[in-house]
C-alpha atoms as a PDB file:
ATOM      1  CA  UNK A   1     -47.206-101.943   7.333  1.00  0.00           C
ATOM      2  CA  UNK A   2     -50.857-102.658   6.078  1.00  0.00           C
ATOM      3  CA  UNK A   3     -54.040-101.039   8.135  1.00  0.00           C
ATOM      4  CA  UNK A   4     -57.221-101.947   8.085  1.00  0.00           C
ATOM      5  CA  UNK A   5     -60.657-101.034   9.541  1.00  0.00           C
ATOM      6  CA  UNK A   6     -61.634-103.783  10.256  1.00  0.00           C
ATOM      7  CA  UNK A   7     -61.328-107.229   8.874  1.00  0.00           C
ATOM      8  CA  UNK A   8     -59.209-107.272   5.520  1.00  0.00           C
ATOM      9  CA  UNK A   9     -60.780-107.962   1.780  1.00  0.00           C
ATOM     10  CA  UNK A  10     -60.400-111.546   1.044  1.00  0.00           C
ATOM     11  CA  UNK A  11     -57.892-110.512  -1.789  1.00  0.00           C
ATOM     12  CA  UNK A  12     -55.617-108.649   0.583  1.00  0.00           C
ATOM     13  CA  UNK A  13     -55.774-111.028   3.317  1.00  0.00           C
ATOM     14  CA  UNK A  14     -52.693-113.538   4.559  1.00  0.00           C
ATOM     15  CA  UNK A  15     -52.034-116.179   7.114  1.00  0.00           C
ATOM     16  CA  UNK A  16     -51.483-114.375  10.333  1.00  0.00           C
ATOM     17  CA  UNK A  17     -50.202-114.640  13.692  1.00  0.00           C
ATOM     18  CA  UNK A  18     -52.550-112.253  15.765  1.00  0.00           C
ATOM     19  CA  UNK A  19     -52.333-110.544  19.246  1.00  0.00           C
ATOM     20  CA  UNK A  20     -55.626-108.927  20.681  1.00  0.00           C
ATOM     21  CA  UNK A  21     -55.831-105.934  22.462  1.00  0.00           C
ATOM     22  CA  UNK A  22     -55.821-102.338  23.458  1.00  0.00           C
ATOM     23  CA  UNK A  23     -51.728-101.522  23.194  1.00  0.00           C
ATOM     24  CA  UNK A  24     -52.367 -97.857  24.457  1.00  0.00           C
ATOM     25  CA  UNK A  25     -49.255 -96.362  24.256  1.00  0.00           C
ATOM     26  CA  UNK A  26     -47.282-100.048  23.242  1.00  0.00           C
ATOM     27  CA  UNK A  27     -45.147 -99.629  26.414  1.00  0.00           C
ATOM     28  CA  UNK A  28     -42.199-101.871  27.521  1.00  0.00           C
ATOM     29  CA  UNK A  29     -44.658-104.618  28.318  1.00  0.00           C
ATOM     30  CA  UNK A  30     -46.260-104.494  25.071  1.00  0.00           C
ATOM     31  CA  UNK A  31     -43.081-104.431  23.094  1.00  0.00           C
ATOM     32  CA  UNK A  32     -42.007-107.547  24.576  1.00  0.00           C
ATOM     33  CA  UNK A  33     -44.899-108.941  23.786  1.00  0.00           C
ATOM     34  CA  UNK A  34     -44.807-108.129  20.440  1.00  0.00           C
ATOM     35  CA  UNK A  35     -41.330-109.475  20.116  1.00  0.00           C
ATOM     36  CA  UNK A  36     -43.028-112.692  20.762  1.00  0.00           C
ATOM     37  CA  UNK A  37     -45.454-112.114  18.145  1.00  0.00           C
ATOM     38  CA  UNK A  38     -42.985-111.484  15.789  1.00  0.00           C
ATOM     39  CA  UNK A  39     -41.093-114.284  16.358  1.00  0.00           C
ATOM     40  CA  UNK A  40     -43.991-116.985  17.081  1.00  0.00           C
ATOM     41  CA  UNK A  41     -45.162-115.151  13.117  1.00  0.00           C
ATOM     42  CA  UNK A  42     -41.232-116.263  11.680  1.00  0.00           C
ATOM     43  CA  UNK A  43     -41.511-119.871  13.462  1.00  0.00           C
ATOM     44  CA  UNK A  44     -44.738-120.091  11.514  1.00  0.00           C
ATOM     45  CA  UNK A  45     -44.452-118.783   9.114  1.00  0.00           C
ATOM     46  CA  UNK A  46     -47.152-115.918   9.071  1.00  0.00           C
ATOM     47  CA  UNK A  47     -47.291-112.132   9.168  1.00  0.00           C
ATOM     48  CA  UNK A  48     -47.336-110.654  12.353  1.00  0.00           C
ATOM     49  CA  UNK A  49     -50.829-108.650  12.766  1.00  0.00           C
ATOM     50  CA  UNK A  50     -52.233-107.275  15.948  1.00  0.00           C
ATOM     51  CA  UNK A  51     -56.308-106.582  16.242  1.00  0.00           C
ATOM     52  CA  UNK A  52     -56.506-103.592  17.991  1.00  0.00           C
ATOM     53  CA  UNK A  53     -59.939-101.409  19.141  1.00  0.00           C
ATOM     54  CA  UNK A  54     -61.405 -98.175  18.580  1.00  0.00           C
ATOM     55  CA  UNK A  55     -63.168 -96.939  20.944  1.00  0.00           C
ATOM     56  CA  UNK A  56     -62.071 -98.517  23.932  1.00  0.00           C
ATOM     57  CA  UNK A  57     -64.895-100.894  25.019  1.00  0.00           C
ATOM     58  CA  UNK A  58     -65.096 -98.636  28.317  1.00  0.00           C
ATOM     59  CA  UNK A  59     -65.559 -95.558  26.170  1.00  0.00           C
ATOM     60  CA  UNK A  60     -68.731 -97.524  24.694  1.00  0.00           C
ATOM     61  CA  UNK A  61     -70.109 -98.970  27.756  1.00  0.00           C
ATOM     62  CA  UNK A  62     -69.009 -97.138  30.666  1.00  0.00           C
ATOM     63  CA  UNK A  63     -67.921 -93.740  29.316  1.00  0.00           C
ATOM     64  CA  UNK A  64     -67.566 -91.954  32.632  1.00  0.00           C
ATOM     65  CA  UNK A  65     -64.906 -94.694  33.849  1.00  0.00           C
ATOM     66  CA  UNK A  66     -63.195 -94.953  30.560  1.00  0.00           C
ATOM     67  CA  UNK A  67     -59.423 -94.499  30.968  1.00  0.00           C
ATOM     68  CA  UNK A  68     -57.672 -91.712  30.147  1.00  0.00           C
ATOM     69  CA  UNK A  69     -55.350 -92.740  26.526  1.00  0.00           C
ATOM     70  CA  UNK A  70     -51.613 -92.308  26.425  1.00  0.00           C
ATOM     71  CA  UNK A  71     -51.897 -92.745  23.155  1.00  0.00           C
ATOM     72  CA  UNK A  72     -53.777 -91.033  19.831  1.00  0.00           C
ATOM     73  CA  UNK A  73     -54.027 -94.103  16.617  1.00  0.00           C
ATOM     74  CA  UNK A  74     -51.551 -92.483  14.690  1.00  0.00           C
ATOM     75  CA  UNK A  75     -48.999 -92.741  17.736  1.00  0.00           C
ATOM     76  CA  UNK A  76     -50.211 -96.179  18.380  1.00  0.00           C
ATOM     77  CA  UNK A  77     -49.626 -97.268  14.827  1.00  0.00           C
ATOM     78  CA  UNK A  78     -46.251 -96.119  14.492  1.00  0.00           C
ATOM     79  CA  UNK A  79     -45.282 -97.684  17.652  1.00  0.00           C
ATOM     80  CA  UNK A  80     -46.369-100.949  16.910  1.00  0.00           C
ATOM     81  CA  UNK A  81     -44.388-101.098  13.285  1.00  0.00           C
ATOM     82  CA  UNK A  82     -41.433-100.139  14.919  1.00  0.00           C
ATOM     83  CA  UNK A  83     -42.048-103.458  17.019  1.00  0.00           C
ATOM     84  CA  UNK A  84     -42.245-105.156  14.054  1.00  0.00           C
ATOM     85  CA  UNK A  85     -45.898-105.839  13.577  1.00  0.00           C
ATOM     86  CA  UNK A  86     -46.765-105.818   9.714  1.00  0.00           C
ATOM     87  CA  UNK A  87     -50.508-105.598   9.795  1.00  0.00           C
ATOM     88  CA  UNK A  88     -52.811-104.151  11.989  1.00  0.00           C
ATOM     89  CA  UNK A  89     -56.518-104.264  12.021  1.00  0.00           C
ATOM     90  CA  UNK A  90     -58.367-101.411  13.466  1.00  0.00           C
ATOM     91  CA  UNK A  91     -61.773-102.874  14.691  1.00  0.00           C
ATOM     92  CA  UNK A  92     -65.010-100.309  15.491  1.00  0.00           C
ATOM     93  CA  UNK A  93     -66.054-101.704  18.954  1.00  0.00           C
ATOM     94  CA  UNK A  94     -70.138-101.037  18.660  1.00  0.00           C
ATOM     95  CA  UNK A  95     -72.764-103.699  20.320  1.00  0.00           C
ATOM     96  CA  UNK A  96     -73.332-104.990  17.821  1.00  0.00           C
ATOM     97  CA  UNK A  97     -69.388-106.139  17.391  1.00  0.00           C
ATOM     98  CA  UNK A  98     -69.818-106.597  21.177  1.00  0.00           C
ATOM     99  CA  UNK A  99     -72.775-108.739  21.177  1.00  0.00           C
ATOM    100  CA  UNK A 100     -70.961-111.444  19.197  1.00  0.00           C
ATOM    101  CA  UNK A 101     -70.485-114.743  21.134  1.00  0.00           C
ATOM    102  CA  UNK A 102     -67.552-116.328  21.875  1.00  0.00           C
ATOM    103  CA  UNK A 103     -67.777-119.114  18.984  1.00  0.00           C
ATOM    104  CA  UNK A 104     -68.944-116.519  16.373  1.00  0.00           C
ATOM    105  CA  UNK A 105     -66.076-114.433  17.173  1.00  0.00           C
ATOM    106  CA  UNK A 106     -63.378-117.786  16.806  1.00  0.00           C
ATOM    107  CA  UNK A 107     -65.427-118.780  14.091  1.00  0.00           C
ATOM    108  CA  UNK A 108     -66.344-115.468  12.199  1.00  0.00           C
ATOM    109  CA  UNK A 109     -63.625-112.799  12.755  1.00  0.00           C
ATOM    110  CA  UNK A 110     -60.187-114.653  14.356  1.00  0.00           C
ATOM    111  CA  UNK A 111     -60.425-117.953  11.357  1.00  0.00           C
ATOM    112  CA  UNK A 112     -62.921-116.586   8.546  1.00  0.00           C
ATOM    113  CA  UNK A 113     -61.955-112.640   8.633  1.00  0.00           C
ATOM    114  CA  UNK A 114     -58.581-112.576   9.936  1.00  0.00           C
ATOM    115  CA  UNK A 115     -56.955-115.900   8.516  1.00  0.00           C
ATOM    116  CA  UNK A 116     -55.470-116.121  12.173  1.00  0.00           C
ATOM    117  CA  UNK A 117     -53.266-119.565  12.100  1.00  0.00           C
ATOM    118  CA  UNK A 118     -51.066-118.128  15.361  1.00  0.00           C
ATOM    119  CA  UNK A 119     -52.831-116.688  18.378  1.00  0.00           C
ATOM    120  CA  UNK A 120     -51.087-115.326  21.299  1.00  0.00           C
ATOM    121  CA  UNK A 121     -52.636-114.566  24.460  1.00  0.00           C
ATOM    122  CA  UNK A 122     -52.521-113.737  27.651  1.00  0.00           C
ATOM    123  CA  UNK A 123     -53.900-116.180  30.946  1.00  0.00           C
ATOM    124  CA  UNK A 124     -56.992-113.197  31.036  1.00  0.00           C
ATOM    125  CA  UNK A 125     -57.758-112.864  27.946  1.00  0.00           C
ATOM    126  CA  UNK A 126     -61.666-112.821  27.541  1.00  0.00           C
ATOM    127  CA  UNK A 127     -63.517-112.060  24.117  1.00  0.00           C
ATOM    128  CA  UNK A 128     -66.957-112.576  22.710  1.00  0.00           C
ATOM    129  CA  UNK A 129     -70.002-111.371  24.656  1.00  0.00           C
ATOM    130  CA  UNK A 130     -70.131-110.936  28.065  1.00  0.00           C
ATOM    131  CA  UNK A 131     -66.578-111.538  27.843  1.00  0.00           C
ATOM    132  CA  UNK A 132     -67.657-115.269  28.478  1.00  0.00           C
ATOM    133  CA  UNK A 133     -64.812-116.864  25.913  1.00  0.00           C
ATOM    134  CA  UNK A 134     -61.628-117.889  27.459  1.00  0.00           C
ATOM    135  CA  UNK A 135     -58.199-119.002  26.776  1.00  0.00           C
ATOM    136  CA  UNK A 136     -59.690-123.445  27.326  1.00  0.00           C
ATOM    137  CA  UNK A 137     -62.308-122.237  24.427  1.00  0.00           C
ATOM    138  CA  UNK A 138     -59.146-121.508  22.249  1.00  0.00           C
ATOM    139  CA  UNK A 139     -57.372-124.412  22.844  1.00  0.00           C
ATOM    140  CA  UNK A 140     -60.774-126.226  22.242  1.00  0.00           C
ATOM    141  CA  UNK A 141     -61.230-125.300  18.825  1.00  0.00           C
ATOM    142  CA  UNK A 142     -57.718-124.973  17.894  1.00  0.00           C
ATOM    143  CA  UNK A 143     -57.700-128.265  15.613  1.00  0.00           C
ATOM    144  CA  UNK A 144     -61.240-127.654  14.203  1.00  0.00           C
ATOM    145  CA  UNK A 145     -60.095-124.319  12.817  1.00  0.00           C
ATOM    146  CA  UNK A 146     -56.258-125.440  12.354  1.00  0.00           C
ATOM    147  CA  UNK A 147     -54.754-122.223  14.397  1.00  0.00           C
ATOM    148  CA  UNK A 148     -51.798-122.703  16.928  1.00  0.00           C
ATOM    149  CA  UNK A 149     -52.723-120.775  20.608  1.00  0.00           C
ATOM    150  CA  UNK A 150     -49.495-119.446  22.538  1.00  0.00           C
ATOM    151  CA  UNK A 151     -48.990-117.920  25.880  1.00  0.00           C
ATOM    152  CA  UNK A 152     -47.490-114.734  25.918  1.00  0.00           C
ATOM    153  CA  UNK A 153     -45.767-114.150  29.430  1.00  0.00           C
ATOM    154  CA  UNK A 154     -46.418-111.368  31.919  1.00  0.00           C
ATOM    155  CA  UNK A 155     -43.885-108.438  31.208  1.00  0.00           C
ATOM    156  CA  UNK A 156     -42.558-107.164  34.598  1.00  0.00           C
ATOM    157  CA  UNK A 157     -40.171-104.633  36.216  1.00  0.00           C
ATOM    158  CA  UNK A 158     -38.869-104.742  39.692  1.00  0.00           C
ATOM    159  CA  UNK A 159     -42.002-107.106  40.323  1.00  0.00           C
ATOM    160  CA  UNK A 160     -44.415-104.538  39.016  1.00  0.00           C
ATOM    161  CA  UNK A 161     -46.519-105.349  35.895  1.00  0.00           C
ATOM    162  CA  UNK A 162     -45.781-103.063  32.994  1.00  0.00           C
ATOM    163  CA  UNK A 163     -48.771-101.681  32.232  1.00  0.00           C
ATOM    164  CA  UNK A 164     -50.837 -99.072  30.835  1.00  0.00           C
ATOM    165  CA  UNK A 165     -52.120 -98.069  33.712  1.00  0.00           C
ATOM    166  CA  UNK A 166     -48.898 -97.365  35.285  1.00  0.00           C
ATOM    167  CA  UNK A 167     -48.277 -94.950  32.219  1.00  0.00           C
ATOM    168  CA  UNK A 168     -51.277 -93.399  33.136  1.00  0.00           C
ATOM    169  CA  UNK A 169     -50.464 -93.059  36.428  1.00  0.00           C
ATOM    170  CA  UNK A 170     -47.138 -91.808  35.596  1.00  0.00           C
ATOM    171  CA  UNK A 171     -47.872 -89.241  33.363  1.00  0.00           C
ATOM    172  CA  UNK A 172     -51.406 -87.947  35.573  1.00  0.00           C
ATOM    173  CA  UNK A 173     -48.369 -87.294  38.483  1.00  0.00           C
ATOM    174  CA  UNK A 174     -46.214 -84.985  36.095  1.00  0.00           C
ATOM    175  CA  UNK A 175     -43.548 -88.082  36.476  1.00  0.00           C
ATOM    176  CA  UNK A 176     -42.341 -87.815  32.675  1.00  0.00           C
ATOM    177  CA  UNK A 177     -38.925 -89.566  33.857  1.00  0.00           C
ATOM    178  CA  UNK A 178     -40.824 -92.828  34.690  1.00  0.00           C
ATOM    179  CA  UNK A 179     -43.318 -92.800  31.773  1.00  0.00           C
ATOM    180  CA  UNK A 180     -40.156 -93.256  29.673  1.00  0.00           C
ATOM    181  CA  UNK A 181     -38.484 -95.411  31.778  1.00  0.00           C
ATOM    182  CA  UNK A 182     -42.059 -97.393  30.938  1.00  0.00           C
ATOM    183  CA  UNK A 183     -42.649 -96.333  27.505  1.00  0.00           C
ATOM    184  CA  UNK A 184     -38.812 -97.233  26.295  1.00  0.00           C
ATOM    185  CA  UNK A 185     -39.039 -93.550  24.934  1.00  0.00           C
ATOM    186  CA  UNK A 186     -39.712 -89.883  26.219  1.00  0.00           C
ATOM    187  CA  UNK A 187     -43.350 -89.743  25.815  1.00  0.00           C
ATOM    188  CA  UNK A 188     -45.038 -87.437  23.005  1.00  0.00           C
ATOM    189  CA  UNK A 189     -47.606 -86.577  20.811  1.00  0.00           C
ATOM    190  CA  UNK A 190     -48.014 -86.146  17.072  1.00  0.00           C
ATOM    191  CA  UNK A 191     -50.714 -84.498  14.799  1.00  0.00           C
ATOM    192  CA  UNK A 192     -50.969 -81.742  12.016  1.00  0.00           C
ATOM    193  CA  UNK A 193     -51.089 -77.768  12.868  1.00  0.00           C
ATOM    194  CA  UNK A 194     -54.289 -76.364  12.678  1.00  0.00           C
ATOM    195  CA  UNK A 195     -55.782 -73.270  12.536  1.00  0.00           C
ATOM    196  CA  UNK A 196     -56.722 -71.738  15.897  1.00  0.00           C
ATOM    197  CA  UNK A 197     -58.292 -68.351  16.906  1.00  0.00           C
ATOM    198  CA  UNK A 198     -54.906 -66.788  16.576  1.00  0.00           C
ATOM    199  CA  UNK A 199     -55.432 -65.511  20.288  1.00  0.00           C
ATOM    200  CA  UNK A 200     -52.136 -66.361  21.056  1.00  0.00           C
ATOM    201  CA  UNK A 201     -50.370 -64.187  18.897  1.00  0.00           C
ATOM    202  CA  UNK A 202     -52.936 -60.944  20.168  1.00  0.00           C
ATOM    203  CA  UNK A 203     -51.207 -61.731  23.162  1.00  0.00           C
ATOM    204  CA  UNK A 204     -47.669 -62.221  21.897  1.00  0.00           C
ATOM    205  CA  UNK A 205     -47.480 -65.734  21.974  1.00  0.00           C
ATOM    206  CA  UNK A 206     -48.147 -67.484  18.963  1.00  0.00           C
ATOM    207  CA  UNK A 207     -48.912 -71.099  19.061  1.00  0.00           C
ATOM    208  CA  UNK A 208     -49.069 -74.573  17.186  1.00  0.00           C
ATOM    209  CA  UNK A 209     -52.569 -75.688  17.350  1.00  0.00           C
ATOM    210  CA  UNK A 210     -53.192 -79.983  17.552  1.00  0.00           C
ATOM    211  CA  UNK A 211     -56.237 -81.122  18.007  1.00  0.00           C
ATOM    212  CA  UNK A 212     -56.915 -83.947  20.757  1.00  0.00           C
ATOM    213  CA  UNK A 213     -59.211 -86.384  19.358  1.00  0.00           C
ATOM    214  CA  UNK A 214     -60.146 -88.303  23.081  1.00  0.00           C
ATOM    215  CA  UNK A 215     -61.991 -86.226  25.549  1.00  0.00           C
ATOM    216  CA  UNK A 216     -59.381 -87.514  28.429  1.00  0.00           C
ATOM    217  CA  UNK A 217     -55.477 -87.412  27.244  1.00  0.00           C
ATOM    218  CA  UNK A 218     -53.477 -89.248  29.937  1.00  0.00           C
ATOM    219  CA  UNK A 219     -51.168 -85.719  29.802  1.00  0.00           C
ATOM    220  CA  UNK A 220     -52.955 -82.545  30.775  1.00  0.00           C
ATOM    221  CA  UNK A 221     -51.587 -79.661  31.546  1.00  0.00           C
ATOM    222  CA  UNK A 222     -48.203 -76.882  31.213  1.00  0.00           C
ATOM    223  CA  UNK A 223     -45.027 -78.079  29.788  1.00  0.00           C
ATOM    224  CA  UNK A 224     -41.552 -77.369  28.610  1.00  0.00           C
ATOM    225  CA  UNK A 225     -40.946 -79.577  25.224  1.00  0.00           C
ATOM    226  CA  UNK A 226     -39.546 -80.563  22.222  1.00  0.00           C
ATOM    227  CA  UNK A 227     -41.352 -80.067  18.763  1.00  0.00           C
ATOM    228  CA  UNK A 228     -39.733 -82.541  16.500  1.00  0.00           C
ATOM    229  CA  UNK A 229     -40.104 -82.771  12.551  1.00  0.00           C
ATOM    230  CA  UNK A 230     -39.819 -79.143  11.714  1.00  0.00           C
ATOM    231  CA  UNK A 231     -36.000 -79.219  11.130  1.00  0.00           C
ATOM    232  CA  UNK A 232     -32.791 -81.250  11.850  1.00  0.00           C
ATOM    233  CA  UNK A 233     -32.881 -80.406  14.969  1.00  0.00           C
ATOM    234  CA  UNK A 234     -35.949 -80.441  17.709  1.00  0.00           C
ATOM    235  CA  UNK A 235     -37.381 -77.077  18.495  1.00  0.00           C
ATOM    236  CA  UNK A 236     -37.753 -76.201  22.418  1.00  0.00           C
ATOM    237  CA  UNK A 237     -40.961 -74.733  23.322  1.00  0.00           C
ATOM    238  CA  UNK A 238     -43.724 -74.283  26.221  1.00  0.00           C
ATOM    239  CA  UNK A 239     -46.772 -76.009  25.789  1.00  0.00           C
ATOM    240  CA  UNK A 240     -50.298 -76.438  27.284  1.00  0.00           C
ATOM    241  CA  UNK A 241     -52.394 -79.526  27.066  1.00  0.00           C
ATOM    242  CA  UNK A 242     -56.257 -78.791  27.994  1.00  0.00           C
ATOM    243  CA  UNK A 243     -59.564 -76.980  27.661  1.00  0.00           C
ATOM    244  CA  UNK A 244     -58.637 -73.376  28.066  1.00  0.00           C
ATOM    245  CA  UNK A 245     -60.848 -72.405  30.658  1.00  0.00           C
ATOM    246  CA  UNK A 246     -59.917 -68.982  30.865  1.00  0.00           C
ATOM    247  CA  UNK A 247     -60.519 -68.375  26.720  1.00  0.00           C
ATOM    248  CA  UNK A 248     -63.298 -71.115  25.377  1.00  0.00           C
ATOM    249  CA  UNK A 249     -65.866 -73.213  27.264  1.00  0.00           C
ATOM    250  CA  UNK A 250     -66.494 -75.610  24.214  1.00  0.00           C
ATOM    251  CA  UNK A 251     -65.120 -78.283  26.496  1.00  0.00           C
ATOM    252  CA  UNK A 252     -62.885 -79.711  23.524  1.00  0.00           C
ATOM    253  CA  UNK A 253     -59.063 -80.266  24.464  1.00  0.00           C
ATOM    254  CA  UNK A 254     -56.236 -78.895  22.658  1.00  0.00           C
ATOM    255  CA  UNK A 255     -52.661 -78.796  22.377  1.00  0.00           C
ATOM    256  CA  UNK A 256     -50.804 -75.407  22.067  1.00  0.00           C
ATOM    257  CA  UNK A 257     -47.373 -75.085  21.673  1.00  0.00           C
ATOM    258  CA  UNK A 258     -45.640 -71.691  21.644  1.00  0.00           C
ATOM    259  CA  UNK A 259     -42.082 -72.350  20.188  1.00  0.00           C
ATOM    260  CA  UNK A 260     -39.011 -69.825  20.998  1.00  0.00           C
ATOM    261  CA  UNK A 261     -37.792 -67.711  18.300  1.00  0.00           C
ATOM    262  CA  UNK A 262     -40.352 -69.250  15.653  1.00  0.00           C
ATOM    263  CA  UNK A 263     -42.233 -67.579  13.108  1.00  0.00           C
ATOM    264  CA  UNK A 264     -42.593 -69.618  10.464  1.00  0.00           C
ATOM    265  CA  UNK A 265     -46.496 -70.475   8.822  1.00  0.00           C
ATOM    266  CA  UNK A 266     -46.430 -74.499   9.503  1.00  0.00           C
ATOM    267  CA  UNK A 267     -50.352 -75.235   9.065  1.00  0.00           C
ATOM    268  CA  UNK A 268     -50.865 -79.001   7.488  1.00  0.00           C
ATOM    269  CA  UNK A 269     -47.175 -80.115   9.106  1.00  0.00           C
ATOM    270  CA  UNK A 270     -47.426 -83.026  10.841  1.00  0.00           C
ATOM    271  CA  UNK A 271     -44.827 -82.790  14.093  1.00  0.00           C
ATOM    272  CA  UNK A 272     -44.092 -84.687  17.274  1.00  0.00           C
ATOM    273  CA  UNK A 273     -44.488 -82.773  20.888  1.00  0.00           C
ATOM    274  CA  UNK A 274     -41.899 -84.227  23.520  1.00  0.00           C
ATOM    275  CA  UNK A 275     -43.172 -83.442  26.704  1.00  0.00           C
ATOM    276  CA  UNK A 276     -39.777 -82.763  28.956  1.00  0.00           C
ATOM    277  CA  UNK A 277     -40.844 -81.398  32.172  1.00  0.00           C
ATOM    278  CA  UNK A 278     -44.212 -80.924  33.366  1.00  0.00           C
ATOM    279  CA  UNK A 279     -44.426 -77.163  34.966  1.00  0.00           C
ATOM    280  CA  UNK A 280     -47.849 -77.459  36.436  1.00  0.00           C
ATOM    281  CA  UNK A 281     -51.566 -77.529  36.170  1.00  0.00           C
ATOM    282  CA  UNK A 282     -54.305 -75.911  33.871  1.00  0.00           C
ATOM    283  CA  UNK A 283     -55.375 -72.833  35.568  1.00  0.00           C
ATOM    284  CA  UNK A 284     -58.569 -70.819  35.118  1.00  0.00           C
ATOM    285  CA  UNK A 285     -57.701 -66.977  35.182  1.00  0.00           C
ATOM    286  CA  UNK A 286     -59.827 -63.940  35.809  1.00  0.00           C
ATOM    287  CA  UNK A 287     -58.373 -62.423  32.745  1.00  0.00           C
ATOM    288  CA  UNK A 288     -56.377 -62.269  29.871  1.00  0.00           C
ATOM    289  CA  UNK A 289     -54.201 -60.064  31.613  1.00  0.00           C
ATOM    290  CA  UNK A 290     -53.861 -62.785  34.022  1.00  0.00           C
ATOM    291  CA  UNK A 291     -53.019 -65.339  31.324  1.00  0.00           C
ATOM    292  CA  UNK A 292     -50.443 -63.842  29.551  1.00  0.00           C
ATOM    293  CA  UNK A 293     -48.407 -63.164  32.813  1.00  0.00           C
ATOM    294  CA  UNK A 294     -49.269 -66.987  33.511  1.00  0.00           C
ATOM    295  CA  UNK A 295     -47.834 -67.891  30.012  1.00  0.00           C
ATOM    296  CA  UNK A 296     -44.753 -65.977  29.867  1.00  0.00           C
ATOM    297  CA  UNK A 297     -43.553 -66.929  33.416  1.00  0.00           C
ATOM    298  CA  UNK A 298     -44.255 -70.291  31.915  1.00  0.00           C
ATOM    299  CA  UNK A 299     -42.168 -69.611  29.158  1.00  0.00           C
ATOM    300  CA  UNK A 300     -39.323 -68.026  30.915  1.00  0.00           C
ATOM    301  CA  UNK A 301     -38.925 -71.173  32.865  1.00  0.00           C
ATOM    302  CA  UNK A 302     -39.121 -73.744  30.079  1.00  0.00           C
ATOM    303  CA  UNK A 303     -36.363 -71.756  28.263  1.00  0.00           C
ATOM    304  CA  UNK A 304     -34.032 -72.147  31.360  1.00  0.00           C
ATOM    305  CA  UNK A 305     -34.830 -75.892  31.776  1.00  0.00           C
ATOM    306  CA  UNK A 306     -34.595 -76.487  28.300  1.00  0.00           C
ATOM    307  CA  UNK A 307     -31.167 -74.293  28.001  1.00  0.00           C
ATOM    308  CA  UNK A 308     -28.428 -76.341  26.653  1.00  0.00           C
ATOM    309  CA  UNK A 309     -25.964 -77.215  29.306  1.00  0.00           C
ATOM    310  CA  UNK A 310     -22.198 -75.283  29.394  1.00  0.00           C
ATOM    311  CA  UNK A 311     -19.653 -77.339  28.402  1.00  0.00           C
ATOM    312  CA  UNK A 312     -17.482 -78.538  31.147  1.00  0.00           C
ATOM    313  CA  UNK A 313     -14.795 -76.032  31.210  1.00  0.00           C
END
C-alpha cells in the first residue's frame, strides 16, 4: 500500500478508482464497501484508492460535537489494506480545503490531483463547500472529465445500518461483544510504548504507556485485554483508557496497560491492545492508597476472566 498526505506527485500518481470518506474504524459496512471498490478498480482497470480525512470536519468546525474515533490512522490504515485498498490519500481538512466549491473540488482534486477515472458513492454523499455538490453534479460532469460514478449500496444487519456510530455506541456501553460482531474483529488499539512517570511501578504495577492522539477515544475506561506483538502468543493484562484523574490533571488521555508476570523493557515496540471485557469506569480517588487497591482488585479480576478455560475432563 502507498500513503499520501494529500494529493500524490504527478510522477507517483495512477488511474484510480476512489471512495470518499471518514472509514473510522472500517467496520463491516465499510468493508463491504470496499469490496466494491476493489472490484469496480479490477473491472476498470484502476488501483483501488480511498481519500480519507484528518481531522474530522466536525473536529474543525464544531469541535465540541465532534465524535468520539474508534479508530487512531495507523489502525485505520491497516484496516483498509487488509480490504484490499492499494492507495490511500490522507487529506488535511482546513477551510481553506473546506472552502473549495463543488466544481473546483471535481475539477481540481477528484480529476487533476487524484487521476480518479472510478468514483463510488453513496446516495448522501455531499462534497465541496457548504457541502452543496451532490451525487447529479457527478454524473453531470462525468463525460467532461472521462470518470465512471457508481453507487455503492447501503450495508445493513438485521435492518440496522452498519455504521460508525453504532461502534461508537457499542463500545461507549462497555458492549465489546457487539463492536466485533460490527467491526468483523475484537476491537483494539495499536501504538509504540512510551515513557511514562514510572508511577505505576512505585506502586507495584508497572505499565505500558500509549499515547492517545484524539482528545475523545470511542473506548474509555478499565479493562481486561490482550497485548499482541510482544511474542507468539498474546499477553493478558488489565488496562485503563483515560485521563488519570486521581495522578495528572494535564487533561491528555492515555493508555496503560499493566501485563501479568511481565518485566521486560519494551519502550519503541509497537503492540496491539485487545480490549476483552470492559470492568468499569474511570474513577477519581482520594488517594494513591485508594488507587492501588482500585488497580489490583482490577487486576485480580481480569486474571480470572482472562484464565484459560479447564479442559473438559
Amino acid at each position: 500500500m502507498k500513503i499520501f498526505r494529500g494529493i500524490a506527485r504527478s510522477g507517483d500518481r495512477v488511474p484510480v478508482a476512489l471512495a470518499i470518506g471518514n472509514f473510522d474504524g472500517v467496520h463491516r459496512g465499510h468493508q463491504a464497501l470496499l469490496a466494491q471498490l476493489v472490484a469496480a478498480a479490477r473491472r476498470h482497470r484502476l488501483s483501488p484508492a480511498v481519500m480519507t480525512f484528518e481531522p474530522h470536519p466536525r473536529e474543525l468546525f464544531a469541535p465540541g460535537s465532534a465524535p468520539a474515533r474508534v479508530a487512531n490512522i495507523r489502525d485505520k490504515i491497516e484496516a483498509l489494506a487488509a480490504s484490499g485498498v492499494e492507495r490511500v490519500f490522507i487529506q488535511h481538512f482546513s477551510r481553506r480545503f473546506a472552502a473549495l466549491g463543488p466544481e473546483e473540488f471535481i475539477g481540481e482534486v477528484l480529476v487533476a490531483g487524484l487521476d480518479a477515472r472510478c468514483l463510488l458513492v453513496g446516495d448522501d454523499f455531499r462534497f465541496g463547500a457548504r457541502r452543496a455538490g451532490d451525487v447529479d453534479l457527478l454524473r453531470g460532469r462525468a463525460a467532461q472529465y472521462g470518470y465512471v460514478v457508481e453507487q455503492l449500496a447501503t450495508v445493513q444487519e438485521h435492518g440496522v445500518r452498519v455504521s460508525s456510530s453504532e461502534v461508537r455506541e457499542a463500545l461507549a456501553a462497555g458492549d465489546l461483544a457487539h463492536a466485533a460482531a460490527l467491526l468483523g474483529r475484537p476491537y483494539a488499539i495499536s501504538g509504540r510504548v512510551l515513557h511514562g512517570r514510572k508511577l505505576g511501578r512505585e506502586i507495584g504495577f508497572p505499565t505500558l504507556n500509549l499515547r492517545l492522539a484524539h482528545r475523545r477515544p470511542a473506548a474509555h475506561g478499565i479493562y481486561a485485554v490482550k497485548v499482541h506483538c510482544l511474542g507468539e502468543q498474546p499477553r493478558p493484562g488489565v488496562a485503563s483508557i483515560g485521563l488519570r484523574p486521581t495522578v495528572d490533571d494535564t487533561g491528555r488521555w492515555l493508555l496503560e496497560v499493566h501485563l501479568f508476570d511481565f518485566a521486560q523493557q519494551v519502550y519503541g515496540r509497537l503492540v496491539r491492545v485487545e480490549l476483552v471485557h470492559k470492568l468499569r469506569d474511570e474513577t477519581k480517588y482520594e488517594s494513591l492508597h485508594a488507587l492501588t487497591h482500585a488497580i489490583r482488585n482490577d487486576a485480580a479480576t481480569a486474571r480470572a476472566l482472562l484464565a484459560p478455560a479447564d479442559p473438559p475432563a
